[in-house]
Each structure stands twice: as C-alpha cells, then as structure tokens.
C-alpha atoms as a PDB file:
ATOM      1  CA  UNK A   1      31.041  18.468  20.336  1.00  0.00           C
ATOM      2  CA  UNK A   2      33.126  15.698  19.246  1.00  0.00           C
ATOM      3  CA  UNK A   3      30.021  12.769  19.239  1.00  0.00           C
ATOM      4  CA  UNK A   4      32.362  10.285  21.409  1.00  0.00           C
ATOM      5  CA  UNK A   5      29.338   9.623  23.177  1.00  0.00           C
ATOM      6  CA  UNK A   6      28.068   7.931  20.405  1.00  0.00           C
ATOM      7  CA  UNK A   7      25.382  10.779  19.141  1.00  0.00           C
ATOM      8  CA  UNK A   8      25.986  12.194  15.833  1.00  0.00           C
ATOM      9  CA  UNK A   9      27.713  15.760  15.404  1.00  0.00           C
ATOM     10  CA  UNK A  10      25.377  17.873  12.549  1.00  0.00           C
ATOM     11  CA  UNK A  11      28.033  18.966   9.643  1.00  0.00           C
ATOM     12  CA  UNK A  12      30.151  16.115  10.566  1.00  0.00           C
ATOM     13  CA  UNK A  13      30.354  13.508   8.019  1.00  0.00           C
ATOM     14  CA  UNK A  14      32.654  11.426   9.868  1.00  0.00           C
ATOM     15  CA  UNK A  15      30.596  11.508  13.398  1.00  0.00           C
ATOM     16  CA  UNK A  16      29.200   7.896  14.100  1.00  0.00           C
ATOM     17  CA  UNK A  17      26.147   6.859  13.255  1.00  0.00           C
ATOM     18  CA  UNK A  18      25.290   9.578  10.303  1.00  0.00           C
ATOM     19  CA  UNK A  19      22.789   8.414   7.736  1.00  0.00           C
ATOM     20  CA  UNK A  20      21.471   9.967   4.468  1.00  0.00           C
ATOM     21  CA  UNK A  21      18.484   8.886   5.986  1.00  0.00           C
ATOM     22  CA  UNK A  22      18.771  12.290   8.976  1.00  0.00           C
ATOM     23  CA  UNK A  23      18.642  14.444   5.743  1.00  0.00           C
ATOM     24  CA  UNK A  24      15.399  16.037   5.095  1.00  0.00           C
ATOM     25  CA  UNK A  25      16.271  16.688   1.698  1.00  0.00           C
ATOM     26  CA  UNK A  26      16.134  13.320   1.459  1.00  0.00           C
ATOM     27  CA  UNK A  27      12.321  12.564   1.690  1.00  0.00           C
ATOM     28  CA  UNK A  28       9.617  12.603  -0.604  1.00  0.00           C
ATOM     29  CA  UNK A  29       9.180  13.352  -5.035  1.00  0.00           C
ATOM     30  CA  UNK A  30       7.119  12.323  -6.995  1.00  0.00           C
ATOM     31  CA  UNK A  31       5.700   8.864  -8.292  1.00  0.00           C
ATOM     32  CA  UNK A  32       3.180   7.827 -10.742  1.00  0.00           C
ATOM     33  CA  UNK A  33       2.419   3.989 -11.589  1.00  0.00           C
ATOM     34  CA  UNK A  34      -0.275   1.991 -13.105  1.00  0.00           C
ATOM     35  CA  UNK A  35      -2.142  -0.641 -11.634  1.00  0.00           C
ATOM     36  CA  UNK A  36      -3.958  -3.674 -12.731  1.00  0.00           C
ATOM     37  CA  UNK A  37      -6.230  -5.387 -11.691  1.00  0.00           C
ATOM     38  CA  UNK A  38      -8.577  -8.872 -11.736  1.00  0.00           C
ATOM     39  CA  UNK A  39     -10.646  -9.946  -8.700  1.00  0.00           C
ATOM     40  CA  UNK A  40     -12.660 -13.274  -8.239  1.00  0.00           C
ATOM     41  CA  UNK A  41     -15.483 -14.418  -6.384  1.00  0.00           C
ATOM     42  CA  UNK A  42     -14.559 -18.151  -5.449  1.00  0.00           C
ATOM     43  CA  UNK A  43     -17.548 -18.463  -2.932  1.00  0.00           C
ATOM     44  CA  UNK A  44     -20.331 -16.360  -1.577  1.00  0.00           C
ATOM     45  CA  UNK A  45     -18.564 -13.604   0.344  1.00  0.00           C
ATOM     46  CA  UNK A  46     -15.135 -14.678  -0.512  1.00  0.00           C
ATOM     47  CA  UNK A  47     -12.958 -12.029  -2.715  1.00  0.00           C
ATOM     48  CA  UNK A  48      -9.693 -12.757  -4.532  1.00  0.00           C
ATOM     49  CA  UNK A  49      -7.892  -9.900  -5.876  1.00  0.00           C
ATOM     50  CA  UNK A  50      -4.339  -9.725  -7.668  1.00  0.00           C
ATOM     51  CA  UNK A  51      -2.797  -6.501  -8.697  1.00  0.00           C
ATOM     52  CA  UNK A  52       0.387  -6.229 -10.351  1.00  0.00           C
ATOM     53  CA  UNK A  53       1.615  -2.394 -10.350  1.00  0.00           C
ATOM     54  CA  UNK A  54       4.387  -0.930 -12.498  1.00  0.00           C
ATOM     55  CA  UNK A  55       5.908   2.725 -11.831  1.00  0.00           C
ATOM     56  CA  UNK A  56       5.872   4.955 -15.154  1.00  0.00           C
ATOM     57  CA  UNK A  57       7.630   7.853 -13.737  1.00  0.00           C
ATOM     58  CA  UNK A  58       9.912   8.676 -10.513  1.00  0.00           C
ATOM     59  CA  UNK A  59      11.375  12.049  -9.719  1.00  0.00           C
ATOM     60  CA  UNK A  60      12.713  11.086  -5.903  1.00  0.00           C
ATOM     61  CA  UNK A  61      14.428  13.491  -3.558  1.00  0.00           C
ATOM     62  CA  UNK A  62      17.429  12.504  -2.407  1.00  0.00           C
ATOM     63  CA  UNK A  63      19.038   9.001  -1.842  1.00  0.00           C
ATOM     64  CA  UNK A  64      15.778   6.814  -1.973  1.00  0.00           C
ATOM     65  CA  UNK A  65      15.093   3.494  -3.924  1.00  0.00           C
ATOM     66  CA  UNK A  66      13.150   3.505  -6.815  1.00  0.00           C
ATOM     67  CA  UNK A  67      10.410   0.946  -7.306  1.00  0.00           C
ATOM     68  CA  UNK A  68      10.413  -1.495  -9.805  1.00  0.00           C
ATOM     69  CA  UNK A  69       7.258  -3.325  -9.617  1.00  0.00           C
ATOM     70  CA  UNK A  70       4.800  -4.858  -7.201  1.00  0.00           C
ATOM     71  CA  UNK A  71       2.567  -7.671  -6.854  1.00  0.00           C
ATOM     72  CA  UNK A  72      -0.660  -8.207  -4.277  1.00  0.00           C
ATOM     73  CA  UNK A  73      -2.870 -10.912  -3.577  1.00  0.00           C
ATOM     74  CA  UNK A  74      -5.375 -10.070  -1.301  1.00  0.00           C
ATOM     75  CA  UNK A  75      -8.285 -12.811   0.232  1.00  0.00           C
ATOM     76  CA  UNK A  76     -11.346 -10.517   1.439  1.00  0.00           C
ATOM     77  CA  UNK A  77     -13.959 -12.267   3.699  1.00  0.00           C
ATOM     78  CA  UNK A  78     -17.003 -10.050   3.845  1.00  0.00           C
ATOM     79  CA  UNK A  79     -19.238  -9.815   7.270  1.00  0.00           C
ATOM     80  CA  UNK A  80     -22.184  -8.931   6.340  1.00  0.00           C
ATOM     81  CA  UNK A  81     -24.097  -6.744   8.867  1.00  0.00           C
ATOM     82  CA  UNK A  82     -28.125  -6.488   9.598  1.00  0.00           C
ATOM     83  CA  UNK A  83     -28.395  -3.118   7.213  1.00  0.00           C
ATOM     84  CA  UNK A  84     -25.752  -4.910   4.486  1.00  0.00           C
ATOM     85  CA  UNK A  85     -27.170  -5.076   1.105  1.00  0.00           C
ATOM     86  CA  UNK A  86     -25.754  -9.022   1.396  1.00  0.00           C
ATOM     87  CA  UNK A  87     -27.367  -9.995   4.298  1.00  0.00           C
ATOM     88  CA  UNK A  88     -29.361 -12.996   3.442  1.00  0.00           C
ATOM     89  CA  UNK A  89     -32.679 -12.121   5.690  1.00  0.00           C
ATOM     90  CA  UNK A  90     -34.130 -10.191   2.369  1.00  0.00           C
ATOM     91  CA  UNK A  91     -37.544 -10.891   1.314  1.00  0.00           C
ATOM     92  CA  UNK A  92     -37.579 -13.788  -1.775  1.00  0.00           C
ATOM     93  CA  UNK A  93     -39.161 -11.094  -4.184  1.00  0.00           C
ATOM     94  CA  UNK A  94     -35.946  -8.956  -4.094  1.00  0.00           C
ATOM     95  CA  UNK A  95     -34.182  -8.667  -7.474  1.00  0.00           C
ATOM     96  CA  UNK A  96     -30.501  -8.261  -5.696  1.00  0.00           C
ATOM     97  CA  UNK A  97     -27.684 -10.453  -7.649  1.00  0.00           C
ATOM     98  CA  UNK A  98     -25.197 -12.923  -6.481  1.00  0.00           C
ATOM     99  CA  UNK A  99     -22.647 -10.165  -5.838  1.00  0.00           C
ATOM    100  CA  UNK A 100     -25.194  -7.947  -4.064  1.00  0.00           C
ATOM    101  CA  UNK A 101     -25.327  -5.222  -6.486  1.00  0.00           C
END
C-alpha cells in the first residue's frame, strides 16, 4: 500500500496524515493533583464555588501534555423538589438551617 489515497500506511512514518496521536502507547499514566476549594452561598439556593487545582505528580505514556494548573468557577442554582430537604413547604417548628442541613 503506498497511502496515495490519502489513508495512512501502519509502519510508515512518512505516509500522510500519521499522528502520535494513532499510537496506543500513547494514552493514559498516571496523575495525582490537589485541589482546593471555597464555595459561597450569595442567595438562598445560589452556590459559588472556585477551585484552583495543581498536579503533584505525572508519569504520562507517550507524547501527551502535562498539566500545569487549573482554575473553576462554577454558579449552582438548586431546584428544589417536593421530597428536597430545601423545599420551603416545611412545618414552622422544623429546626432545618439556612443551608438545609
């Protein structure tokens, strides 16, 4: 096969379109990070939450990248249901806190 067609020849290094990427060697290791963490509660079932995480080990396999750090900020609106512990149809007498714990 000589991969004029434009499909890639296996063993070939020089047929078209080859990646690193059609190497199963190339996929997976093994990664280990820590995360932290601070959420807020700017309104009644309204959840703010920023992580920053930052790898402390990375054996990859293969041509991957590594990380180097990441950064979330996530908005959470809750929908409380009929059998939620937030729903506001509880009796008065309840003892159940702002967050619903």
């Amino acid at each position: 096969m000589s991969g004029f067609s434009g499909h890639a020849v296996h063993g070939n290094p020089k047929s078209p379109l080859m990646t690193p990427l059609w190497n199963p060697a190339n996929y997976g290791g093994v990664k280990t990070s820590v995360t932290l963490g601070v959420q807020w509660q700017p309104a009644p079932l309204h959840i703010l939450d920023l992580s920053v995480k930052i790898p402390v080990f990375q054996r990859l396999n293969g041509v991957q990248l590594k990380d180097q750090f990441g950064v979330m900020l996530t908005w959470y609106v809750e929908i409380p249901t009929s059998k939620s512990i937030r729903n506001l149809t509880y009796p008065v007498g309840n003892a159940i806190s702002d967050l619903g714990f």
